[in-house]
C-alpha atoms as a PDB file:
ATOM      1  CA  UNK A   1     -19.783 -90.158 -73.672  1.00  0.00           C
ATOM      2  CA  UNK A   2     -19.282 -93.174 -75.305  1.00  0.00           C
ATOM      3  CA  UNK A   3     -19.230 -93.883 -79.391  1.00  0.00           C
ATOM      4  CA  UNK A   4     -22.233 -93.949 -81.859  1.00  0.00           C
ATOM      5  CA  UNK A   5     -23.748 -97.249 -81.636  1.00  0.00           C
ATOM      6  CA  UNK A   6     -23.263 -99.106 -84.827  1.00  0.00           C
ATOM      7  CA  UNK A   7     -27.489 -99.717 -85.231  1.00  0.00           C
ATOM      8  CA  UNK A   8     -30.261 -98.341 -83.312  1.00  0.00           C
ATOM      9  CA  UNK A   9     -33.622 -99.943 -83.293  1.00  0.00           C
ATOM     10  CA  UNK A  10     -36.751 -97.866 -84.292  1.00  0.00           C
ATOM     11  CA  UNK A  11     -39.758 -99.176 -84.760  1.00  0.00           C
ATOM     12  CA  UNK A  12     -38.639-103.086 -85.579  1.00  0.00           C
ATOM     13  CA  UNK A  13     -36.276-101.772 -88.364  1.00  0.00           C
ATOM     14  CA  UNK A  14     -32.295-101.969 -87.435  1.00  0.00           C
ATOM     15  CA  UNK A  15     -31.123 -98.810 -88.633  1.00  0.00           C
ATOM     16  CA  UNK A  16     -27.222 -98.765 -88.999  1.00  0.00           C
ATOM     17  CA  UNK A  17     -25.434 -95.343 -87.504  1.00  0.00           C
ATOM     18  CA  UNK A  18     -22.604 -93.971 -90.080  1.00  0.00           C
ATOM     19  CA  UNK A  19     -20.661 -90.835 -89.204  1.00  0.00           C
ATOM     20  CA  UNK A  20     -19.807 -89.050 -92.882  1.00  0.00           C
ATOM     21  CA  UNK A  21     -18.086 -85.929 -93.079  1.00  0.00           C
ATOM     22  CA  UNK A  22     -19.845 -84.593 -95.787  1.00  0.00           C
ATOM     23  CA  UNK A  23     -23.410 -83.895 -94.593  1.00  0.00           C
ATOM     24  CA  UNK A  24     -22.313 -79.574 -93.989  1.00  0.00           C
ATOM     25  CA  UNK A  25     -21.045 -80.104 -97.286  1.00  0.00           C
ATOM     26  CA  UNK A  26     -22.399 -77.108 -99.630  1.00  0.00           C
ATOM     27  CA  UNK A  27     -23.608 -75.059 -96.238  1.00  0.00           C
ATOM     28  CA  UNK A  28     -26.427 -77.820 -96.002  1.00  0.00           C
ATOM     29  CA  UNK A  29     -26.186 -76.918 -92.010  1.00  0.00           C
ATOM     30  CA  UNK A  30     -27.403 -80.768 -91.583  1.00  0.00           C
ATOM     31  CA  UNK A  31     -25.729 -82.421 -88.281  1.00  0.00           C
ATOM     32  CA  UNK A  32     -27.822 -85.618 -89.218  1.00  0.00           C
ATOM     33  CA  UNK A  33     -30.341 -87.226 -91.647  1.00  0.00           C
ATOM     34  CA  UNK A  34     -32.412 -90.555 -91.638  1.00  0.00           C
ATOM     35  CA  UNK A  35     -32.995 -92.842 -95.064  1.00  0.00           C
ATOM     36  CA  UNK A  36     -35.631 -95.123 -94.150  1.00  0.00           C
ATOM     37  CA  UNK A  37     -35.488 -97.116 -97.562  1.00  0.00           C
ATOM     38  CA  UNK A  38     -31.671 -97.472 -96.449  1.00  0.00           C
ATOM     39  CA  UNK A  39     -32.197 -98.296 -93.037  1.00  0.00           C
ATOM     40  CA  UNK A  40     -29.273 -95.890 -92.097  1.00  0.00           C
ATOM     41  CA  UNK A  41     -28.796 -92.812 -90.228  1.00  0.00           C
ATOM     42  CA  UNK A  42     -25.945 -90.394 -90.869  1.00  0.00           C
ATOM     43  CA  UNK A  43     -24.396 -88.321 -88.237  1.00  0.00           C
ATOM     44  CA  UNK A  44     -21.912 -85.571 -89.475  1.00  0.00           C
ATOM     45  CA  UNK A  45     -18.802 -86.854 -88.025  1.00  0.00           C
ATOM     46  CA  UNK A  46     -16.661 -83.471 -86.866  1.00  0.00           C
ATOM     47  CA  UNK A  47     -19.468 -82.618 -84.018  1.00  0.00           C
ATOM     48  CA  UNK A  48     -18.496 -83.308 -80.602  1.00  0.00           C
ATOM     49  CA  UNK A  49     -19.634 -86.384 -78.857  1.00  0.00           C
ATOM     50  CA  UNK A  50     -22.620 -84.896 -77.154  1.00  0.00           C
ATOM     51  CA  UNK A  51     -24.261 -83.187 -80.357  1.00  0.00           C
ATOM     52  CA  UNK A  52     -23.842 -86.551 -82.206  1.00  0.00           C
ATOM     53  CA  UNK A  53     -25.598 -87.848 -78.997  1.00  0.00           C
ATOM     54  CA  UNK A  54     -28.247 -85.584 -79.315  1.00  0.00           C
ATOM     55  CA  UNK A  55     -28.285 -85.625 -83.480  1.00  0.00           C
ATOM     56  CA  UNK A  56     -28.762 -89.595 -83.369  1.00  0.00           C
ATOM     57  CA  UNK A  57     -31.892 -88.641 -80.890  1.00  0.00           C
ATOM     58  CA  UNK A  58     -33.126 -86.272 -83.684  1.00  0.00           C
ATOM     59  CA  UNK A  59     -33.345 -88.864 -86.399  1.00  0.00           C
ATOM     60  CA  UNK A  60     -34.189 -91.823 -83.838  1.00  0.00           C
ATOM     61  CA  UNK A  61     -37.646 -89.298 -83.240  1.00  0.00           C
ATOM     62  CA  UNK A  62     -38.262 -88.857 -86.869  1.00  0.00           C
ATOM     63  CA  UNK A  63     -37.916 -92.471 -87.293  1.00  0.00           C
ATOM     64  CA  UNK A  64     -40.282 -93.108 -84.353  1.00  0.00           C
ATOM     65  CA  UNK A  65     -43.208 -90.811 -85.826  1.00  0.00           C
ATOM     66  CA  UNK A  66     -42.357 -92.374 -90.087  1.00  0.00           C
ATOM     67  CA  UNK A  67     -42.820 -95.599 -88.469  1.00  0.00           C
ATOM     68  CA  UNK A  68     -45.915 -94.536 -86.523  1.00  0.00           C
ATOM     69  CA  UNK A  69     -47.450 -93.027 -89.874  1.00  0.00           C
ATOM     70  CA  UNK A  70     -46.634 -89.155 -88.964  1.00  0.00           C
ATOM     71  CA  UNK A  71     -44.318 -88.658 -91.540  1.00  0.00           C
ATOM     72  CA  UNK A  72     -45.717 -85.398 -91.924  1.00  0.00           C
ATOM     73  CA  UNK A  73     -44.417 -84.283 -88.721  1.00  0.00           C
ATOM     74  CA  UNK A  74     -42.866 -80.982 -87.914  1.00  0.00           C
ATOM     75  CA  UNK A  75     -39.414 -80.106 -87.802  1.00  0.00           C
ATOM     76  CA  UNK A  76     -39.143 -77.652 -85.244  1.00  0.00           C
ATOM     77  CA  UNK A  77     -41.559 -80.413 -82.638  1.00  0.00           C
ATOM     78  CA  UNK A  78     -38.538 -82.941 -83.292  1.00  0.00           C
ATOM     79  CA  UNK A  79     -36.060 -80.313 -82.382  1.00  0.00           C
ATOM     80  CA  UNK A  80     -37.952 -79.922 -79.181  1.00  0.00           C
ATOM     81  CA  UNK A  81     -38.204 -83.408 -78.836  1.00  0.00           C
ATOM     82  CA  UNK A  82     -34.470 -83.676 -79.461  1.00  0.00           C
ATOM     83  CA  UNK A  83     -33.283 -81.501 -77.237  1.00  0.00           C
ATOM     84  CA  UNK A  84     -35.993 -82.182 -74.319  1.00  0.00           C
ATOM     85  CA  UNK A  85     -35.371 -85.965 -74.351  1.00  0.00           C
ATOM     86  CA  UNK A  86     -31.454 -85.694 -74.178  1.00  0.00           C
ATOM     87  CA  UNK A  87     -31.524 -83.036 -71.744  1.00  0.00           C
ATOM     88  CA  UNK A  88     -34.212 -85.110 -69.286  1.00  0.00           C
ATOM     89  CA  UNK A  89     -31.949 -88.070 -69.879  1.00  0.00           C
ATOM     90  CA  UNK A  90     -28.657 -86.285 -68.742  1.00  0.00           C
ATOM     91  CA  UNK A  91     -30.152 -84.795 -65.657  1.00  0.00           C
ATOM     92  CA  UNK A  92     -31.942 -87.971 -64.219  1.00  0.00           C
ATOM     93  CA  UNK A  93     -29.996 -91.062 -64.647  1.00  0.00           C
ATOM     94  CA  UNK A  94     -33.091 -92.572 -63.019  1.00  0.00           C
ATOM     95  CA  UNK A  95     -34.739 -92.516 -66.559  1.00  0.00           C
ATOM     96  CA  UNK A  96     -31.974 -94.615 -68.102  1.00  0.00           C
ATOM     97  CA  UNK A  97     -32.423 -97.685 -65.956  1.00  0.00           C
ATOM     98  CA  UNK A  98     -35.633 -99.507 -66.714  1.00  0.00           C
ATOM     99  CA  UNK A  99     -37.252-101.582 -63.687  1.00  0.00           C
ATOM    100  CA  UNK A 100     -35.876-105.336 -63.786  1.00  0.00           C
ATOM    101  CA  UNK A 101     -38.084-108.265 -64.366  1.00  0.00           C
ATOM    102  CA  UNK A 102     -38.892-108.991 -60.397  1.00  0.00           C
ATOM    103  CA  UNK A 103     -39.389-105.147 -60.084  1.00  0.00           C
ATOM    104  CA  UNK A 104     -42.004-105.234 -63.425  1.00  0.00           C
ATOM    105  CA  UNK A 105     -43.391-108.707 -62.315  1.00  0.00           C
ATOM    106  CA  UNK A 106     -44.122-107.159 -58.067  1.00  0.00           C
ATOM    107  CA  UNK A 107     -46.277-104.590 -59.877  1.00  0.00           C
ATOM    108  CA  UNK A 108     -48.810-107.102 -61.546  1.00  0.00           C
END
């Protein structure tokens, strides 16, 4: 698995992706957290790669429903989400490859 990206894009906003090694600091038990007026999200950087993959998925979903106006969300429906979404996208590499341009354009 490759490195955190250095911004993700969530709803038009360019968020940048910054691995800390304070965010367990105090027993907060937080592998991630998203500032929106910041535009950054923070991954806790001694997790290995795959649960920073699946962390940056966690905010990225939060992110999608602020952005959507359901900031009021549930945290245990993004865990879900979290873990759903990264699992799907490990098991069918099918669902990483969106259809090219002549395969979109054959369809109309």
């Amino acid at each position: 698995m490759s490195e955190l990206p250095s911004t993700i894009r969530i709803g038009g906003v360019d968020y940048a992706v910054v691995a800390r090694k304070d965010l367990r600091d105090g027993n907060t038990g937080l592998n991630g957290h998203i500032l929106y007026n910041d535009c950054e999200i923070r991954v806790e950087a001694e997790m290995t790669p795959l649960i920073k993959w699946v962390t940056v998925w966690h905010e990225a979903l939060h992110g999608l429903l602020e952005h959507a106006g359901m900031g009021d969300h549930e945290e245990k429906m993004i865990i879900a989400l979290g873990y759903g979404v990264t699992q799907a996208l490990r098991d069918n590499p099918w669902l990483r490859q969106p259809p090219t341009a002549d395969e979109v354009s054959a369809d109309e």
